[in-house]
C-alpha atoms as a PDB file:
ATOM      1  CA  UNK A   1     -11.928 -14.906  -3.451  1.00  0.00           C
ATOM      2  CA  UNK A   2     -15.036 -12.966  -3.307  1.00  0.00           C
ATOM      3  CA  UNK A   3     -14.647  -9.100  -3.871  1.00  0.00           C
ATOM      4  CA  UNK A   4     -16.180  -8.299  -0.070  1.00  0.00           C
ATOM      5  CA  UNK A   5     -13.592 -10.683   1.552  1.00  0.00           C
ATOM      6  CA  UNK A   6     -10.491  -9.560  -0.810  1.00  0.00           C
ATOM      7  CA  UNK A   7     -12.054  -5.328   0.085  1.00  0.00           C
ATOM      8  CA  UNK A   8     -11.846  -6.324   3.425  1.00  0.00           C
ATOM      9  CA  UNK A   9      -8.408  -8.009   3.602  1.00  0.00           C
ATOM     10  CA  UNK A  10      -6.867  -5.243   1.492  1.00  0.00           C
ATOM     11  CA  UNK A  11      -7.692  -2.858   4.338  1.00  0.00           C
ATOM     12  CA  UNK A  12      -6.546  -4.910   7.427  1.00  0.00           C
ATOM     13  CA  UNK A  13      -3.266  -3.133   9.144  1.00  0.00           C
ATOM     14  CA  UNK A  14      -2.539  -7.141  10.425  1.00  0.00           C
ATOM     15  CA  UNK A  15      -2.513  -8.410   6.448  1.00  0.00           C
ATOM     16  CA  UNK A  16      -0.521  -5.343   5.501  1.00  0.00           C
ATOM     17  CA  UNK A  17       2.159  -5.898   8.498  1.00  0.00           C
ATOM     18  CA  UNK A  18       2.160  -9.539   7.590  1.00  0.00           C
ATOM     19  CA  UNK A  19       3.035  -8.713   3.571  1.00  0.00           C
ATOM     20  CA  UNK A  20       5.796  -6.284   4.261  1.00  0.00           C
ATOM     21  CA  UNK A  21       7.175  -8.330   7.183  1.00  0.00           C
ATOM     22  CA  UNK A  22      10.376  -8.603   4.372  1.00  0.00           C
ATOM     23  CA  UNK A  23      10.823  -4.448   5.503  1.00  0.00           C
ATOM     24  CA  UNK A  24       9.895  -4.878   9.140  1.00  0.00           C
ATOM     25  CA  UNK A  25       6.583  -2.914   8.655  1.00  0.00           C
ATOM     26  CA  UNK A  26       4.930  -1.888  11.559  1.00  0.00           C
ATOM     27  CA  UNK A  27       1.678   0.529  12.106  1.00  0.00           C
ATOM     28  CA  UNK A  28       2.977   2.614  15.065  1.00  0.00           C
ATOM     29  CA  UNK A  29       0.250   5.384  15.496  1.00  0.00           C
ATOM     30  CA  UNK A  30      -3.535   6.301  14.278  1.00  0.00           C
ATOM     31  CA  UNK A  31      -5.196   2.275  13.815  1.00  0.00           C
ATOM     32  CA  UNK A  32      -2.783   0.006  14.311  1.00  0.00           C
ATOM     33  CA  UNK A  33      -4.989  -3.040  13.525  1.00  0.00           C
ATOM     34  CA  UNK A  34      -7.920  -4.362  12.629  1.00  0.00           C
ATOM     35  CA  UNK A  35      -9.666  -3.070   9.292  1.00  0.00           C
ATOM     36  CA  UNK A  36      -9.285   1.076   7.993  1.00  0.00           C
ATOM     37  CA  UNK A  37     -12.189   2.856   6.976  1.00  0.00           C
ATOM     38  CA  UNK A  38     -12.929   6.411   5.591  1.00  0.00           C
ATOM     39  CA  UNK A  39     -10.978   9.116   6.872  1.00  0.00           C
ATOM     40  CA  UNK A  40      -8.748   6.889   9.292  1.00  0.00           C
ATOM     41  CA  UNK A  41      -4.774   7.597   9.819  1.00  0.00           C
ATOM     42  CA  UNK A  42      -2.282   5.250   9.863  1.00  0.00           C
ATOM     43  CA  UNK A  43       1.538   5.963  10.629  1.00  0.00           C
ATOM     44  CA  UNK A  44       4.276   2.990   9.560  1.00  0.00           C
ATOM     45  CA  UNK A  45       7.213   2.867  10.606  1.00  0.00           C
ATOM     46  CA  UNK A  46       9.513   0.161   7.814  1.00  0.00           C
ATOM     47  CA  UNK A  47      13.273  -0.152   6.628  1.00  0.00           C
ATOM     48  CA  UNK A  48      13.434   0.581   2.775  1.00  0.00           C
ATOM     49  CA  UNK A  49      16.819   0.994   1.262  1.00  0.00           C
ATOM     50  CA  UNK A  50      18.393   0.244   4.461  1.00  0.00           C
ATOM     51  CA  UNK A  51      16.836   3.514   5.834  1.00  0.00           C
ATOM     52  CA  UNK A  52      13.904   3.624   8.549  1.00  0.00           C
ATOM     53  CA  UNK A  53      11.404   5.309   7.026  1.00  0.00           C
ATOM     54  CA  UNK A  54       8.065   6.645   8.763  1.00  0.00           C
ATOM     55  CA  UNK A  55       4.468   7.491   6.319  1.00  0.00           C
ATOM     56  CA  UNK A  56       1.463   8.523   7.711  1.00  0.00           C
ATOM     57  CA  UNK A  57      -1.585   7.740   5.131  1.00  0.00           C
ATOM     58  CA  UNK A  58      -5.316   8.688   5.383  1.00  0.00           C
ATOM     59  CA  UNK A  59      -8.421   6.889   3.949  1.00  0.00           C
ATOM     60  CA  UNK A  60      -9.575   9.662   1.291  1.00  0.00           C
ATOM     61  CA  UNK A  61     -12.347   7.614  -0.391  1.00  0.00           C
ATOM     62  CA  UNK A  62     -14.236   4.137   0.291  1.00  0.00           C
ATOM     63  CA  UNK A  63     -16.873   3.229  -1.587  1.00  0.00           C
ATOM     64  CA  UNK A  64     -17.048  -0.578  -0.207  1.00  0.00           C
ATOM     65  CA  UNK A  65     -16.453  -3.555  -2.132  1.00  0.00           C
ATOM     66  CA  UNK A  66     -15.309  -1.328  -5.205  1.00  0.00           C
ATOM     67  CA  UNK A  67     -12.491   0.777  -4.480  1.00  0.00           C
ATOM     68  CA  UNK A  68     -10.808   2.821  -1.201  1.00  0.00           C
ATOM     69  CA  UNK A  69      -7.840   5.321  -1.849  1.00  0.00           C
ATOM     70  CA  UNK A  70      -5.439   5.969   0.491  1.00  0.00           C
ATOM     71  CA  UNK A  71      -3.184   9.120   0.424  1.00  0.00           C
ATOM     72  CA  UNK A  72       0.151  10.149   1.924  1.00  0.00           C
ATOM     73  CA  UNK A  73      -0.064  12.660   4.791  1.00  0.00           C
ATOM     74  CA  UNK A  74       3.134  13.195   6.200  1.00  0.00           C
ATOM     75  CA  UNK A  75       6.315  11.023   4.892  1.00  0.00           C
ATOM     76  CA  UNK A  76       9.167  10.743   2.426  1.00  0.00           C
ATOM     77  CA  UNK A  77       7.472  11.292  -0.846  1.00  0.00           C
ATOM     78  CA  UNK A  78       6.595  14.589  -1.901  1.00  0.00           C
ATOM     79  CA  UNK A  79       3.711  13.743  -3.214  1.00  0.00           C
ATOM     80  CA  UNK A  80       1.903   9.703  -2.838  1.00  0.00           C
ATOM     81  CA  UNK A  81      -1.933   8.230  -3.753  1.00  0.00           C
ATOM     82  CA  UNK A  82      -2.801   4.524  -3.816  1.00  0.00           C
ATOM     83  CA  UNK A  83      -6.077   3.468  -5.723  1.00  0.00           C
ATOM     84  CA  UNK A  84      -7.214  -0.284  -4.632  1.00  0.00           C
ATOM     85  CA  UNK A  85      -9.955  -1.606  -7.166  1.00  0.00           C
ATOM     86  CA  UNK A  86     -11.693  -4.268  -6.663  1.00  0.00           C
ATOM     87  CA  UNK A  87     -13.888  -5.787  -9.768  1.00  0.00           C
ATOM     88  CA  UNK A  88     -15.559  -9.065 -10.102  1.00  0.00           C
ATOM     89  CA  UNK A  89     -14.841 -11.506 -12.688  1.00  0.00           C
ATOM     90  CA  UNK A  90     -16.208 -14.903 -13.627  1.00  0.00           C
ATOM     91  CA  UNK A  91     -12.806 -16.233 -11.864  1.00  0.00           C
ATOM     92  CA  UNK A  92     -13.127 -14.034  -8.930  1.00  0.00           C
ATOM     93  CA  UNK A  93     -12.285 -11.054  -8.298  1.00  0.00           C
ATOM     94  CA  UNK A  94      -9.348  -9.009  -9.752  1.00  0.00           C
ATOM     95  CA  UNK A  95      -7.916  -6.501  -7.563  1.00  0.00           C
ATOM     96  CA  UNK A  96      -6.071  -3.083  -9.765  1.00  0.00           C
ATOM     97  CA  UNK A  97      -3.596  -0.732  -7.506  1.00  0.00           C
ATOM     98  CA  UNK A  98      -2.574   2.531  -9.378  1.00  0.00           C
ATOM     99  CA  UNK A  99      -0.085   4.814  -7.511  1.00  0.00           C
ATOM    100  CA  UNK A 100       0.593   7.837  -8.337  1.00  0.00           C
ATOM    101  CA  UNK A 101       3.606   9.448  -6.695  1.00  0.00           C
ATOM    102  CA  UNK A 102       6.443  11.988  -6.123  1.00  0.00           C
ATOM    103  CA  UNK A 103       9.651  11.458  -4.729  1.00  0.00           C
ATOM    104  CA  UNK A 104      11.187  15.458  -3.046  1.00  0.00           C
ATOM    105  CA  UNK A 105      14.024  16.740  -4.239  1.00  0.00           C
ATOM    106  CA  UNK A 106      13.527  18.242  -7.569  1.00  0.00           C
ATOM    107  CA  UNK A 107      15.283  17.018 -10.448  1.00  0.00           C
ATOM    108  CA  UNK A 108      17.502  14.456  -8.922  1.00  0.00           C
ATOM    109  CA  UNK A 109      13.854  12.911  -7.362  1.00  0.00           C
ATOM    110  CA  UNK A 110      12.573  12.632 -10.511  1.00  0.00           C
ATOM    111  CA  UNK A 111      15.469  10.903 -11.535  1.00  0.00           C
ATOM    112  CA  UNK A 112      15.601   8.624  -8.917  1.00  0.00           C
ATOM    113  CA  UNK A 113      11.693   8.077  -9.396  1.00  0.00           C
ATOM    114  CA  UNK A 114      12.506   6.809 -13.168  1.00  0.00           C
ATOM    115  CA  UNK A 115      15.333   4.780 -12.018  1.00  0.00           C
ATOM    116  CA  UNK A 116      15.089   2.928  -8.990  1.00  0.00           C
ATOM    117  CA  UNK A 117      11.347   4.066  -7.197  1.00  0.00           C
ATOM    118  CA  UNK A 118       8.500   3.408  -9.715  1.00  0.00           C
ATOM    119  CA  UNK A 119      10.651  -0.300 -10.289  1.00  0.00           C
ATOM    120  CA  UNK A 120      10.527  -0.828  -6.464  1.00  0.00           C
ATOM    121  CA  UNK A 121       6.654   0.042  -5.602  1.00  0.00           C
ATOM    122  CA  UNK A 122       5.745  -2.145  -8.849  1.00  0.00           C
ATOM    123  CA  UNK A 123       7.541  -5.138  -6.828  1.00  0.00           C
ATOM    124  CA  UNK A 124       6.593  -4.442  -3.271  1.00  0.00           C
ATOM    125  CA  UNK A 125       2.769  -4.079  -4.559  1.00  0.00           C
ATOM    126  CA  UNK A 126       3.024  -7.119  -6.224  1.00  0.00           C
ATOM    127  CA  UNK A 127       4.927  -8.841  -2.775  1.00  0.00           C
ATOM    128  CA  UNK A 128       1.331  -7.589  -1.107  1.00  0.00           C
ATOM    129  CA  UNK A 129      -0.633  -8.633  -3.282  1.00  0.00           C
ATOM    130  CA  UNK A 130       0.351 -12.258  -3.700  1.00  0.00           C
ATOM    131  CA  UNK A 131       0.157 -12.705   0.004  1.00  0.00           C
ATOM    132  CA  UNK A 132      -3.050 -11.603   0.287  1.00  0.00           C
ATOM    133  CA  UNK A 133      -4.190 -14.009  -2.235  1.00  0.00           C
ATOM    134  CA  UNK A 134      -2.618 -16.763  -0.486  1.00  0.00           C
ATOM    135  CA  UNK A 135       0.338 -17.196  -3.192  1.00  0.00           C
ATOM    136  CA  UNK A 136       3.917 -17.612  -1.831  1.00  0.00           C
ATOM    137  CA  UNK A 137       5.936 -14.204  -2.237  1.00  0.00           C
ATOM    138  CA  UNK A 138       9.897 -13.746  -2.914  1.00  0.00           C
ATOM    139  CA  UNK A 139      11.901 -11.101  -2.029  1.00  0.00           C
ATOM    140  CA  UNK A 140      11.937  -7.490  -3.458  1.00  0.00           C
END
C-alpha cells in the first residue's frame, strides 16, 4: 500500500472503530470520524478487561506521510504516547508503532504493566494493524 494511503488510513476514527470492533470501540467526543490531524482530540469509549474504559488522546505531532504521535490526555494510564511510522520500502510501505506507557498505581502498576499490559497493547496493535492492511485478524 502506498505510504500516503496507509498515513491516511492509520488516522481515520472509522478504520480505528472498525479494528477494535472486538472491544466495542467507539469515538464519543472531540472528531468522531473522518481523518485526525495536528492538535485534534479524540475521546473513546471501549470494554478492556471486562471494564468500560474512556481515553481522550491528542494529535501532538504530524509530519505527513512519515510519522503522527498521538498522546494520552485524560484516561486510565498514568502516563501513554503512540508513535505511528510510516517508511517506504521496495515492498511497500512498513508501518512501526512504539508506545510508551504507564499504568497508575505505583508499584503494583508497574507490576501489572510487566505482566499482563505491555503483552496486551503488543496484541491489540497488531489486531489494528492487520486490519488495516486488509489481513484477517483473531482475537486478543
Amino acid at each position: 500500500m502506498p505510504r500516503l494511503e496507509l498515513f491516511d488510513l492509520a488516522r481515520s476514527v472509522d478504520a480505528h472503530k472498525e479494528s477494535m470492533a472486538e472491544s466495542r470501540e467507539e469515538a464519543i467526543a472531540g472528531v468522531t470520524s473522518g481523518l485526525i490531524s495536528l492538535g485534534d482530540e479524540v475521546t473513546w469509549r471501549a470494554w478492556h478487561f471486562g471494564l468500560p474504559l474512556r481515553m481522550t488522546s491528542r494529535i501532538t505531532e504530524l509530519q505527513s506521510p512519515h510519522y503522527f504521535v498521538d498522546e494520552q490526555v485524560r484516561g486510565p494510564f498514568r502516563r501513554f504516547r503512540h508513535v505511528h511510522e510510516f517508511r517506504e520500502d521496495p515492498a511497500g510501505t512498513t508501518m512501526v508503532d512504539r508506545i510508551g506507557f504507564e499504568a497508575p498505581f505505583g508499584l503494583v502498576g508497574r507490576v501489572i504493566e510487566r505482566l499482563v499490559l505491555a503483552r496486551y497493547l503488543r496484541k491489540l496493535i497488531e489486531a489494528r494493524n492487520r486490519h488495516l492492511a486488509g489481513v484477517p485478524t483473531r482475537g486478543l
